[in-house]
PDB file of N, CA and C in Angstrom:
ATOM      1  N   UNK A   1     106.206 175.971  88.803  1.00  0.00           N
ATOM      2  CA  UNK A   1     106.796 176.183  87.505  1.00  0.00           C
ATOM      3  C   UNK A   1     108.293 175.890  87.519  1.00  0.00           C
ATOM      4  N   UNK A   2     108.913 176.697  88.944  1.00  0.00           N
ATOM      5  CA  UNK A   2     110.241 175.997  88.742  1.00  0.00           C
ATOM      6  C   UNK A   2     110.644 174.869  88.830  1.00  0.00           C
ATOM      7  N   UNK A   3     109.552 174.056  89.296  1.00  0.00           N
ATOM      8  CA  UNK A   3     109.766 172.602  89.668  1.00  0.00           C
ATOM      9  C   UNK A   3     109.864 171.908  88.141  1.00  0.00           C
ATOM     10  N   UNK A   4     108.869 172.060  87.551  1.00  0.00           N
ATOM     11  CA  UNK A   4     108.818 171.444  86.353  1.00  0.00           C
ATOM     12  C   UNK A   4     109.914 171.692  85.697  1.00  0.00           C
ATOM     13  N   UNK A   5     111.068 172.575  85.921  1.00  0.00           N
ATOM     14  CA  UNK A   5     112.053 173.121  84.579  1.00  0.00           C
ATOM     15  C   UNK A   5     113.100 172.461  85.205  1.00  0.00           C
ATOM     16  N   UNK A   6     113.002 172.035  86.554  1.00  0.00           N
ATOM     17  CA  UNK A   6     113.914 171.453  86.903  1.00  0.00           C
ATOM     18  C   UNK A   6     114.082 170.105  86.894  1.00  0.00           C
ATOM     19  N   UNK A   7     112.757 169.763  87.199  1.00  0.00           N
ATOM     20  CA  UNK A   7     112.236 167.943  86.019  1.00  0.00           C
ATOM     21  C   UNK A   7     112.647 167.977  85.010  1.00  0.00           C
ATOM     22  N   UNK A   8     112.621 168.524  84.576  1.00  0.00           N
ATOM     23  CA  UNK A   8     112.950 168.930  82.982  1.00  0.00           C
ATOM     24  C   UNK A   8     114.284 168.476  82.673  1.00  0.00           C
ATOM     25  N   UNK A   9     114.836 169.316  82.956  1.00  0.00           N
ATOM     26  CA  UNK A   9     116.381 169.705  83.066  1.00  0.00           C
ATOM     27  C   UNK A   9     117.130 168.289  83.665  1.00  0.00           C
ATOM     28  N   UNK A  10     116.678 167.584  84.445  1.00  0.00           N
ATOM     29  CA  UNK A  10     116.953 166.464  85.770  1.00  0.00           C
ATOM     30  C   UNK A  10     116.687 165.359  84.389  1.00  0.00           C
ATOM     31  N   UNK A  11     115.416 165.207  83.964  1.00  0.00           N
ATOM     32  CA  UNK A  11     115.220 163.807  83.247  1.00  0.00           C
ATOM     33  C   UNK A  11     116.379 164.080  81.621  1.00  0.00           C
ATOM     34  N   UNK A  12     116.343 165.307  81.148  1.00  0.00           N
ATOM     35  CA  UNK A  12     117.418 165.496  79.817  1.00  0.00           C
ATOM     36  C   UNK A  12     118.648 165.180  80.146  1.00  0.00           C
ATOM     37  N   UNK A  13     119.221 165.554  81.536  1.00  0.00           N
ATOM     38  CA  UNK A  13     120.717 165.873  81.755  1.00  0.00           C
ATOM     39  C   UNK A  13     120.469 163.643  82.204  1.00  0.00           C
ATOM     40  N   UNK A  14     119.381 163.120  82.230  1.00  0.00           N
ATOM     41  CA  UNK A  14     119.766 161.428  82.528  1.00  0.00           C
ATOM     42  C   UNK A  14     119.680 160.921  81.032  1.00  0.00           C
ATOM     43  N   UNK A  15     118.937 161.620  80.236  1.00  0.00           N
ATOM     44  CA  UNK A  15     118.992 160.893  79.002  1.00  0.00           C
ATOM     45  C   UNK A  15     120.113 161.463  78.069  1.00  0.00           C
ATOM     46  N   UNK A  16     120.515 162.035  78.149  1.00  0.00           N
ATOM     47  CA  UNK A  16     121.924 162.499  77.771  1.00  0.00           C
ATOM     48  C   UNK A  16     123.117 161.360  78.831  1.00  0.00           C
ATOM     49  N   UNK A  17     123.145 161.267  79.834  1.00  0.00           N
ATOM     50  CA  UNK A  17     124.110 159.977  80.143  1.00  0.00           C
ATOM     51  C   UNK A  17     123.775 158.593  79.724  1.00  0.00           C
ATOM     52  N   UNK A  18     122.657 158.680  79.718  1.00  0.00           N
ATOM     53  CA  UNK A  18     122.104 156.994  79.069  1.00  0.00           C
ATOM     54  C   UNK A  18     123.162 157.413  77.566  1.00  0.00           C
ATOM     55  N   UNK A  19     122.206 158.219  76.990  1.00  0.00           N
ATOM     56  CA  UNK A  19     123.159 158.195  75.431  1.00  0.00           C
ATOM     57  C   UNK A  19     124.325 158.153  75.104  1.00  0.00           C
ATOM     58  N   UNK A  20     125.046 158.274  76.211  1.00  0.00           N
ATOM     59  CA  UNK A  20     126.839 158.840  76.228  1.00  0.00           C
ATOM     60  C   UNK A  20     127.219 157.518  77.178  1.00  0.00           C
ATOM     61  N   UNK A  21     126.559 156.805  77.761  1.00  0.00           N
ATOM     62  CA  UNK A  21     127.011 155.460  78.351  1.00  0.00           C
ATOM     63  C   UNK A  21     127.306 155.931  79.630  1.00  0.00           C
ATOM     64  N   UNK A  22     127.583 156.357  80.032  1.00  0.00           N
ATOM     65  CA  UNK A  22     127.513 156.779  81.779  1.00  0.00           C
ATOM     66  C   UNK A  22     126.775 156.546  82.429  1.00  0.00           C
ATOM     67  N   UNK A  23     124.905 156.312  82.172  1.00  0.00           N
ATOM     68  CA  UNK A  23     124.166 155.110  82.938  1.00  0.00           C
ATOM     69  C   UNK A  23     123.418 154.634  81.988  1.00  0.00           C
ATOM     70  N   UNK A  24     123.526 153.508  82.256  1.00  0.00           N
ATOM     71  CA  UNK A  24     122.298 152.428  81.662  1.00  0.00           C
ATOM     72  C   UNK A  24     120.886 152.030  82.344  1.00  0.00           C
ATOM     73  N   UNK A  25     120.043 152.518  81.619  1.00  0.00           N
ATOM     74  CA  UNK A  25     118.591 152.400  81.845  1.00  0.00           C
ATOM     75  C   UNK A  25     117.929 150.583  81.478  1.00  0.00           C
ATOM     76  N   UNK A  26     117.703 150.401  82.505  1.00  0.00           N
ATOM     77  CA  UNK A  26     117.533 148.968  81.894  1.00  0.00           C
ATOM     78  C   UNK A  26     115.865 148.570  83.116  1.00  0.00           C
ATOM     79  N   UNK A  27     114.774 148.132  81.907  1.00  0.00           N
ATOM     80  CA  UNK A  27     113.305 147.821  82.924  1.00  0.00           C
ATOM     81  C   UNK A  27     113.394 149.486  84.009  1.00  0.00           C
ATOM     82  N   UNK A  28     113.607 150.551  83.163  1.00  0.00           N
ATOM     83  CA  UNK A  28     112.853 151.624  84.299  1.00  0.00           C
ATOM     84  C   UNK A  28     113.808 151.998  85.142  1.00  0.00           C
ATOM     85  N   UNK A  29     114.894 151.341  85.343  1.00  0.00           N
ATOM     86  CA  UNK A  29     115.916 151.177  86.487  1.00  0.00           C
ATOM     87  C   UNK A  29     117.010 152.187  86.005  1.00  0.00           C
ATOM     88  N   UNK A  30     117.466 153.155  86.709  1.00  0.00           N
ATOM     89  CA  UNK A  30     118.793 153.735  85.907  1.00  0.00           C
ATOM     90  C   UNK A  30     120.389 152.997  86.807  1.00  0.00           C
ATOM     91  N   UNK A  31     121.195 152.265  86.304  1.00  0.00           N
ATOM     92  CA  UNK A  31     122.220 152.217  87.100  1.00  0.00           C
ATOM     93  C   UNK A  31     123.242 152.477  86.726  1.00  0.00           C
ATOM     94  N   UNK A  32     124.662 152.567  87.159  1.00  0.00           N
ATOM     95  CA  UNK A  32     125.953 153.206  86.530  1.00  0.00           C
ATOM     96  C   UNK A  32     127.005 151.563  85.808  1.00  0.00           C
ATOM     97  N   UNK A  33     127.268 151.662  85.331  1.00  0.00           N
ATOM     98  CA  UNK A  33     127.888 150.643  84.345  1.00  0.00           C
ATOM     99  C   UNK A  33     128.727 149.674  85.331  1.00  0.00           C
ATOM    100  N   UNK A  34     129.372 150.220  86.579  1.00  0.00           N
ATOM    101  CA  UNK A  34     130.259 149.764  87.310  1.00  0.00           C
ATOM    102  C   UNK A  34     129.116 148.990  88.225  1.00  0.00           C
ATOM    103  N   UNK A  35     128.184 149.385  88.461  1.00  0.00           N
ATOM    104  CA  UNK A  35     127.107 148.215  89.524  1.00  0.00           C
ATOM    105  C   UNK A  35     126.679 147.294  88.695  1.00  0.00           C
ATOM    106  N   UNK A  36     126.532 147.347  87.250  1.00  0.00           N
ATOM    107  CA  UNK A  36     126.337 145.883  86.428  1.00  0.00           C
ATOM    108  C   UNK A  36     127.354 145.135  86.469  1.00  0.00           C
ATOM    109  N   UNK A  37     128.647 145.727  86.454  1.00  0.00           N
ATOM    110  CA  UNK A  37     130.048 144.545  86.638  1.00  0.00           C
ATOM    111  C   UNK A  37     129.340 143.995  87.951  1.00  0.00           C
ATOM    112  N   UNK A  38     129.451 144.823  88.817  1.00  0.00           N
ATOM    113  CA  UNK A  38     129.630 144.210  90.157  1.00  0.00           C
ATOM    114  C   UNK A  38     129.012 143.299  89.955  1.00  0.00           C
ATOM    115  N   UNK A  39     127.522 143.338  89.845  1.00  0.00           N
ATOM    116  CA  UNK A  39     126.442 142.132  89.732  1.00  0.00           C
ATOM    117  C   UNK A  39     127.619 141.183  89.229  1.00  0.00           C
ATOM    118  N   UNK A  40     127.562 141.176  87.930  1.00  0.00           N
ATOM    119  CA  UNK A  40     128.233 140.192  87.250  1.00  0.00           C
ATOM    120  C   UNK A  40     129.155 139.838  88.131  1.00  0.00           C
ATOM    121  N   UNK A  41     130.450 139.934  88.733  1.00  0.00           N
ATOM    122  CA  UNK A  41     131.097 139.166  89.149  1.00  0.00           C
ATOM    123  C   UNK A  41     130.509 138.576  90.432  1.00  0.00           C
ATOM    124  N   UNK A  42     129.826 139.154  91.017  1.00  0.00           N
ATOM    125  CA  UNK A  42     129.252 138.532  92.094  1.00  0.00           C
ATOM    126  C   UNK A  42     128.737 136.814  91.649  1.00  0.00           C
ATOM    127  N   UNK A  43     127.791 137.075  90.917  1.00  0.00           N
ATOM    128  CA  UNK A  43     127.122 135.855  90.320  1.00  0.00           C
ATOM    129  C   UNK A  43     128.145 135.598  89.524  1.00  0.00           C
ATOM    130  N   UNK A  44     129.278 135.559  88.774  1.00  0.00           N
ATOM    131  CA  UNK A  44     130.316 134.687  88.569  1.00  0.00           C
ATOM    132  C   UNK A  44     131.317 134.031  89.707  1.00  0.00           C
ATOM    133  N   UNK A  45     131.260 134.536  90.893  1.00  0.00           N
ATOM    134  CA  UNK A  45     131.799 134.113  92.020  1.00  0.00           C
ATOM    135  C   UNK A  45     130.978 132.900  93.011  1.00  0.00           C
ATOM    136  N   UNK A  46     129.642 133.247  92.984  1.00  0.00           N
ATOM    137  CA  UNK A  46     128.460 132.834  93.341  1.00  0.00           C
ATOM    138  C   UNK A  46     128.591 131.244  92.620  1.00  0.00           C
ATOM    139  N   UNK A  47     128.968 131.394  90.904  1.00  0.00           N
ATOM    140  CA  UNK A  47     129.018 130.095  90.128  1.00  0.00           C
ATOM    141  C   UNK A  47     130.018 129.491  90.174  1.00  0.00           C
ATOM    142  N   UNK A  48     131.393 130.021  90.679  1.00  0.00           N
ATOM    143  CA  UNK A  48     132.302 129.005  90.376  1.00  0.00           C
ATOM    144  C   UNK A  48     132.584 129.126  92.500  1.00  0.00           C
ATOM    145  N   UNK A  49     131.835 129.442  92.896  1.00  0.00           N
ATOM    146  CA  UNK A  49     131.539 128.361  94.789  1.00  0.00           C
ATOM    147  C   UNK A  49     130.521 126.978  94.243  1.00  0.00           C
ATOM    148  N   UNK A  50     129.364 127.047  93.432  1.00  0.00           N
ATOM    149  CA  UNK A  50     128.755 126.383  93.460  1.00  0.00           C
ATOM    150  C   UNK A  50     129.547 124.867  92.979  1.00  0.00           C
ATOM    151  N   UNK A  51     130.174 125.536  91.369  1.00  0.00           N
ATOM    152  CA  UNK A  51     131.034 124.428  90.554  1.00  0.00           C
ATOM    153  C   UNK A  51     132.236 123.611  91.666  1.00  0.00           C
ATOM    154  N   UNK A  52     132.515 124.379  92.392  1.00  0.00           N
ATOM    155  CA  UNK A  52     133.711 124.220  93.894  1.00  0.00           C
ATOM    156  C   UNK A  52     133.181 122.595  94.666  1.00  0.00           C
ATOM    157  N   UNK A  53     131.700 123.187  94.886  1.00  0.00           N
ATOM    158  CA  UNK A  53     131.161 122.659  96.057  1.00  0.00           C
ATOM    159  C   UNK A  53     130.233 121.400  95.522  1.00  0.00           C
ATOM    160  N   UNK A  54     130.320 121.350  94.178  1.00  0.00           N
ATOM    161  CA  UNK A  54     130.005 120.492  93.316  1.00  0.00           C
ATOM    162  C   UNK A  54     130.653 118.905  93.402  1.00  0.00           C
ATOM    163  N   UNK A  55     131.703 119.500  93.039  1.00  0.00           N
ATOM    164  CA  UNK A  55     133.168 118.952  92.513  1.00  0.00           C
ATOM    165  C   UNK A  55     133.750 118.350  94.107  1.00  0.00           C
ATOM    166  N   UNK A  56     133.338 119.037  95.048  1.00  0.00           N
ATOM    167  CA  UNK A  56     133.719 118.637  96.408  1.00  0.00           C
ATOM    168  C   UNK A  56     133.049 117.431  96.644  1.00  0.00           C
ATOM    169  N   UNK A  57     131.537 117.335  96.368  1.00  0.00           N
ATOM    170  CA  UNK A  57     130.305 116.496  96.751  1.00  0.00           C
ATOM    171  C   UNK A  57     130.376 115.245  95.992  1.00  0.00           C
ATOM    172  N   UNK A  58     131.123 115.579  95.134  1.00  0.00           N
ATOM    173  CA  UNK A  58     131.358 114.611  93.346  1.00  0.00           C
ATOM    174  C   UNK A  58     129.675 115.007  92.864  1.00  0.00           C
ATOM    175  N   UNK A  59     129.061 116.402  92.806  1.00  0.00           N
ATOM    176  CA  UNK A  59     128.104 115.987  91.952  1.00  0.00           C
ATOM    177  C   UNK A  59     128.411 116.504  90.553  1.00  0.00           C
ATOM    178  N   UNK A  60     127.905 115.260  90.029  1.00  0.00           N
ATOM    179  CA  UNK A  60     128.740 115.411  88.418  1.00  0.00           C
ATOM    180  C   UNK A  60     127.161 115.892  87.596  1.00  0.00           C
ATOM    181  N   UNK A  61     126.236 115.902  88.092  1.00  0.00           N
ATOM    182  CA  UNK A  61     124.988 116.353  87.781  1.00  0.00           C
ATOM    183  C   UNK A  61     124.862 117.833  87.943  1.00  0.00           C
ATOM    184  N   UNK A  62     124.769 118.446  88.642  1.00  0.00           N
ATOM    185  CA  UNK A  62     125.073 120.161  89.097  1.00  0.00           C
ATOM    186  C   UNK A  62     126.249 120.649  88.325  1.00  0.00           C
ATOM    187  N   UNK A  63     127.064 119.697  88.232  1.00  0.00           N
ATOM    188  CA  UNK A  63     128.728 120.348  87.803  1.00  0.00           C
ATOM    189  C   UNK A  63     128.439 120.553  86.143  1.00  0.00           C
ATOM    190  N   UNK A  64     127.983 119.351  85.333  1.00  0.00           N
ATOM    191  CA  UNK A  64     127.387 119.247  84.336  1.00  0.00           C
ATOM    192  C   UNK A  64     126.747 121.022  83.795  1.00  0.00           C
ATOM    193  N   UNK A  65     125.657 120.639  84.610  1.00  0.00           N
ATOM    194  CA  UNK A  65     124.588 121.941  84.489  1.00  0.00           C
ATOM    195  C   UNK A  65     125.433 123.543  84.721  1.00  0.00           C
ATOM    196  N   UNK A  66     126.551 123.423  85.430  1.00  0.00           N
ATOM    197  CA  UNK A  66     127.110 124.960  85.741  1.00  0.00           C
ATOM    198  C   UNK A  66     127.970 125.059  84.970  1.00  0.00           C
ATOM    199  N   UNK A  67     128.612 124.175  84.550  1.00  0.00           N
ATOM    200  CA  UNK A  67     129.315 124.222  83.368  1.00  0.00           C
ATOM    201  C   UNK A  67     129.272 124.544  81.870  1.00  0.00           C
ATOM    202  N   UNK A  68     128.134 124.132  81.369  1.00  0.00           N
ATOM    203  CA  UNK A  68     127.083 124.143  80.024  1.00  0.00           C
ATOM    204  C   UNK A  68     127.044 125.255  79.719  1.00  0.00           C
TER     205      UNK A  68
END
């Protein structure tokens, strides 16, 4: 019984931060707003090595496409 009130209590006190923006629930997943930047710059770092290494190779085909 105490388990359940504490499920309880555990899943309200996450949907109360989802609602207030402190984590974002996204596909089931709960994460904190600052690990979606991260992603993001990662894979913006990730794209402009590729555009780099593009531009190094002369491919104007890839460079095209990362650019768009």
């Amino acid at each position: 019984m105490f388990e359940d009130l504490l499920r309880a209590a555990a899943a309200k006190a996450i949907e109360m931060a989802v609602n207030e923006g402190h984590l974002i629930k996204e596909d089931g997943i709960i994460l904190k707003p600052a690990t979606i930047n991260l992603v993001n710059e990662i894979e913006e770092m990730n794209r402009q090595h590729l555009i780099d290494m593009a531009l190094a190779n002369n491919d104007r085909e890839l460079f095209m496409q990362l650019t768009n």
